[in-house]
Protein backbone atom coordinates (compact mmCIF):
# COMPACT_ATOMS: atom_id res chain seq x y z
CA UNK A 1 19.57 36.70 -0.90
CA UNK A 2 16.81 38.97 -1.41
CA UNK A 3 15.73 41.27 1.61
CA UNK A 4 12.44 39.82 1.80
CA UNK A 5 14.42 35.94 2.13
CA UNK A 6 16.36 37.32 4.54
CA UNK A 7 13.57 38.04 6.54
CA UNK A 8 11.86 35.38 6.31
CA UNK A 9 14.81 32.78 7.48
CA UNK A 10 15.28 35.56 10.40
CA UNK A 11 11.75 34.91 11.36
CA UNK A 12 11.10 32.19 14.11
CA UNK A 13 7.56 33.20 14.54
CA UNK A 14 6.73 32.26 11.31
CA UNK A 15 8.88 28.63 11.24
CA UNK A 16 7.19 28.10 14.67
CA UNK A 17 3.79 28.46 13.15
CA UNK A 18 4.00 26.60 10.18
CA UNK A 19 4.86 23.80 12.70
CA UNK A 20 1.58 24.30 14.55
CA UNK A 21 -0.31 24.16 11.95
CA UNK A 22 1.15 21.22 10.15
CA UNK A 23 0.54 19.60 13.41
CA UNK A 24 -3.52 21.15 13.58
CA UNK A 25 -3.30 19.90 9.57
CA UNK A 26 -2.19 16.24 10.52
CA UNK A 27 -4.60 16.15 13.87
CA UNK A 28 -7.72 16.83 11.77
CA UNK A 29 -6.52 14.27 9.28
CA UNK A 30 -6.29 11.55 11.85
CA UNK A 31 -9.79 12.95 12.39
CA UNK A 32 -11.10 12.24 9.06
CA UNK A 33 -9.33 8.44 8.95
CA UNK A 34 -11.88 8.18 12.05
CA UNK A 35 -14.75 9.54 10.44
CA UNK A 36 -14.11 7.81 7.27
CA UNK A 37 -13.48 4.09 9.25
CA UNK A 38 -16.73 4.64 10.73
CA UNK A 39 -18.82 4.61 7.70
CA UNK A 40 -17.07 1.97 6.46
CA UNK A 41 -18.24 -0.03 9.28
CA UNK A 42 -21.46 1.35 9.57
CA UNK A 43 -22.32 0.45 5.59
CA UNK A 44 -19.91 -2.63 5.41
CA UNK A 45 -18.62 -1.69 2.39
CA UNK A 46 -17.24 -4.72 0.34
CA UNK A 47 -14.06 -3.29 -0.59
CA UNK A 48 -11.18 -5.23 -3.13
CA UNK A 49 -8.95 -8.26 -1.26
CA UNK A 50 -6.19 -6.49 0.34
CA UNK A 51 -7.16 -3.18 0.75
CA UNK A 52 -5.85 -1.13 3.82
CA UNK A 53 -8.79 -0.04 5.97
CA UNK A 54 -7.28 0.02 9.11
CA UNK A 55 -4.41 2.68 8.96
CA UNK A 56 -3.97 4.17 6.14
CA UNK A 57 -1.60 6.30 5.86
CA UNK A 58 -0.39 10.54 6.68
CA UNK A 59 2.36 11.72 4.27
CA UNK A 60 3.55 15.60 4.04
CA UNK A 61 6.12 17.15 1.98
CA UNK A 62 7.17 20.53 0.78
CA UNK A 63 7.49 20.55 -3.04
CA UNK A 64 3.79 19.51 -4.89
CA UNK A 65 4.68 22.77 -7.63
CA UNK A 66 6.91 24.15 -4.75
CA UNK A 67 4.46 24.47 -2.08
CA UNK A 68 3.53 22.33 1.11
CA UNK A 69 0.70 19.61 1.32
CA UNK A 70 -0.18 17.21 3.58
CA UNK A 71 -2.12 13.96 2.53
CA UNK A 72 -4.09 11.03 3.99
CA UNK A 73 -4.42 7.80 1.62
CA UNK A 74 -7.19 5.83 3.62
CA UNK A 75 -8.60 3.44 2.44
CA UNK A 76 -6.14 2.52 0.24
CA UNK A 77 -4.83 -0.46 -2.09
CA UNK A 78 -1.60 0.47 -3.88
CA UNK A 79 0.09 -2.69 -5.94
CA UNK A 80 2.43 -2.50 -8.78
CA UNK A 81 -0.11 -2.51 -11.62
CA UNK A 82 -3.79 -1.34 -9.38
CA UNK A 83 -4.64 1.17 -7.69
CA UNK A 84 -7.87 2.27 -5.44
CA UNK A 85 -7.16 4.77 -3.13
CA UNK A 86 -8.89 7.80 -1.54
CA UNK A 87 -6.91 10.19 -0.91
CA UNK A 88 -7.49 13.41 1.19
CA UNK A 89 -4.74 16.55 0.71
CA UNK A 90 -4.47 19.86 2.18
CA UNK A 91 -2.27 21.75 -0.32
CA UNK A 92 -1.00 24.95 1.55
CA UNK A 93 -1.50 28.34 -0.58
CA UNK A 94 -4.59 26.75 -2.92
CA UNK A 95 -7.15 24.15 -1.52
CA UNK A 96 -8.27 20.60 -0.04
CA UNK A 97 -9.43 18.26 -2.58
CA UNK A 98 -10.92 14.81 -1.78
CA UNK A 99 -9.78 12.58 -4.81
CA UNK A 100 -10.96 8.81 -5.61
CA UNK A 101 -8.02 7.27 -7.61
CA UNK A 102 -8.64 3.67 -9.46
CA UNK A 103 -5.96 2.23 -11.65
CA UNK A 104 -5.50 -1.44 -13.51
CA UNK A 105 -7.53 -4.16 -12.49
CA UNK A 106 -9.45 -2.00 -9.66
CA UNK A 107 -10.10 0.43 -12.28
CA UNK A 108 -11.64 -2.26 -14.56
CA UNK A 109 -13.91 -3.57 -11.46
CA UNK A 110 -15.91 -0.45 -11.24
CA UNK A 111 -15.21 0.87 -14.74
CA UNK A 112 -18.90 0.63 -15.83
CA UNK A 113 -20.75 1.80 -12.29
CA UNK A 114 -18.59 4.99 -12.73
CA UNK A 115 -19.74 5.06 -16.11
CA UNK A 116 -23.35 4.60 -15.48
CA UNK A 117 -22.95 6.85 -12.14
CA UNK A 118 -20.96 9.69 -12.94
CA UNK A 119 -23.49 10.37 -15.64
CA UNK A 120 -26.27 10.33 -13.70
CA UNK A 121 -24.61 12.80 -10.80
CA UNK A 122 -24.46 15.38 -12.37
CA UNK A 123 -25.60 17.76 -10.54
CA UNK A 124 -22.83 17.39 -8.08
CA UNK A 125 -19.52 19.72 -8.28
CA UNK A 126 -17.42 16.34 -9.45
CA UNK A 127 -14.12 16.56 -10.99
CA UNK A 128 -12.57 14.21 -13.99
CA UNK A 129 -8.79 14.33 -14.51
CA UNK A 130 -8.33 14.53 -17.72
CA UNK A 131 -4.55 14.64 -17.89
CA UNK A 132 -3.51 10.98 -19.40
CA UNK A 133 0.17 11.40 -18.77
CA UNK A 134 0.41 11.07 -14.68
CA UNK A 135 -2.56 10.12 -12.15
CA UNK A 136 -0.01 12.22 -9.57
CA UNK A 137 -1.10 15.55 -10.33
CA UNK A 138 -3.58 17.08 -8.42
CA UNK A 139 -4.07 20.55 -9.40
CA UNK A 140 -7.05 21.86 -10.56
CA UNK A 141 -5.94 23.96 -13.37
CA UNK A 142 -7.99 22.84 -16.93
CA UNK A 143 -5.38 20.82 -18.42
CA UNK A 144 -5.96 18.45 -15.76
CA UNK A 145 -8.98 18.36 -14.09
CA UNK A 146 -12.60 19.33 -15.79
CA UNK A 147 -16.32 19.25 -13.83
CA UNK A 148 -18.18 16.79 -14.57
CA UNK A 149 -21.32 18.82 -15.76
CA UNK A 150 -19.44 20.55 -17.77
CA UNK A 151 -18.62 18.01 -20.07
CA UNK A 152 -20.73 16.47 -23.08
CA UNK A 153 -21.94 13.11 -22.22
CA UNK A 154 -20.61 12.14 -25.39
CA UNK A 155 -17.06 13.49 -23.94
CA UNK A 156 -17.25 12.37 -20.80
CA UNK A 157 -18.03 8.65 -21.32
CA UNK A 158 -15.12 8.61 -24.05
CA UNK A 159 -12.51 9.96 -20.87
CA UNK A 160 -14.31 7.14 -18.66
CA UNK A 161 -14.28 4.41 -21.05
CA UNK A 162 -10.75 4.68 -22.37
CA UNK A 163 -8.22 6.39 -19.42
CA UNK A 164 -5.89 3.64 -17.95
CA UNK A 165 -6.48 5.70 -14.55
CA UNK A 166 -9.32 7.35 -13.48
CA UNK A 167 -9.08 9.68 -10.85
CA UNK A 168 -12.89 11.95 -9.51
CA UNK A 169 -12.38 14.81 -6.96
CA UNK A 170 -14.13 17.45 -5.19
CA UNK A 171 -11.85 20.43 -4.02
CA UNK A 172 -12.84 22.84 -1.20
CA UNK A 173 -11.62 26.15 0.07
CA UNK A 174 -8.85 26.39 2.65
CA UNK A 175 -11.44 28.21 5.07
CA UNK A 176 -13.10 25.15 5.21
CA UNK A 177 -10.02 23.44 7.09
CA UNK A 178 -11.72 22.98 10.36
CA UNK A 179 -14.02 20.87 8.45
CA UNK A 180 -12.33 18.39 7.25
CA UNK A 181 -13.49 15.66 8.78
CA UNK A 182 -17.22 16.28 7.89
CA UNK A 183 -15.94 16.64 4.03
CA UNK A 184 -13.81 13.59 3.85
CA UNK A 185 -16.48 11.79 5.06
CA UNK A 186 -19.09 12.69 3.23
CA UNK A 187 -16.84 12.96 -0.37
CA UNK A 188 -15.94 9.70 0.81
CA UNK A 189 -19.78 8.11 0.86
CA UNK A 190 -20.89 10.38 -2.02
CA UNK A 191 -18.07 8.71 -4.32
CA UNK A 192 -18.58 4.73 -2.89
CA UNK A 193 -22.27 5.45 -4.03
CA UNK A 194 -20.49 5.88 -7.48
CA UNK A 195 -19.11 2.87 -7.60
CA UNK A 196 -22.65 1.12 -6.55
CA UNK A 197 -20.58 -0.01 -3.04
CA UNK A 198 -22.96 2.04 -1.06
């Protein structure tokens, strides 16, 4: 073990405070499943049969590219073969991202508002994955995830006509991690006016 390891597993002040602020981390989540129930109240949004928008749910683990996150999937519908979820992560050591992930039949629902949508937004900081091969990645590097304005139109509506999964994101600097709630919310309504549920 390395001198530097051996400090670090010496070190109680630094274990203790990675607990507080995993707890501060999961407190302002629960925060932003508030905000985010309230606007869906507020604009009944007509959501798919089945989806979760009561709960959701708050996950954390320790190994996304061997580093921390903590995530909240609300709303969310997660089946065998669909998928619409919105999923909010804190990923300790890079950023938060906001992510809107459709998959299957969901995907199909909304395929041509996102279409139609995403092209005319494009003035906003939106991210496409672009990675076919998994919709669980959720780094931003450029293999995976491109801005939308960025793209040729030509480009763009090929990814959103022919991906099995399509997943849109906004990411936002750890600094911002008091905010949370305010940024989940309003990624939240920004990408439901995509999909022409606003």
């Amino acid at each position: 073990m390395t001198d530097k390891a051996l400090q670090y597993l010496k070190d109680q002040d630094f274990l203790l405070t990675k607990r507080l602020i995993t707890n501060e981390i999961t407190e302002l989540l629960s925060k932003s499943r508030i905000e985010i129930k309230a606007a869906i109240n507020h604009y009944s949004i007509n959501f798919p049969e089945g989806m979760n928008q009561k709960n959701g749910k708050i996950s954390k683990g320790e190994n996304y590219q061997n580093l921390p996150y903590l995530i909240l999937d609300f709303p969310k519908l997660f089946k065998s073969d669909s998928v619409f979820a919105f999923r909010t992560m804190v990923w300790w050591g890079n950023e938060i991202s906001c992510t809107l992930h459709l998959q299957g039949e969901l995907l199909e629902n909304f395929r041509e508002a996102l279409i139609h949508n995403i092209q005319s937004n494009q003035a906003e900081e939106i991210y496409l994955c672009i990675n076919k091969a998994s919709p669980w990645e959720y780094h931003f590097d450029e293999d995976n995830y491109l801005l939308t304005n960025k793209l040729a139109s030509s480009k763009l509506e090929k990814y959103l006509s022919s991906h099995s999964f399509i997943k849109i994101s906004k990411k936002f600097p750890l600094s911002e991690i008091e905010n949370i709630p305010s940024l989940a919310h309003s990624t939240f309504l920004e990408f439901m006016e995509i999909l022409s549920l606003k």
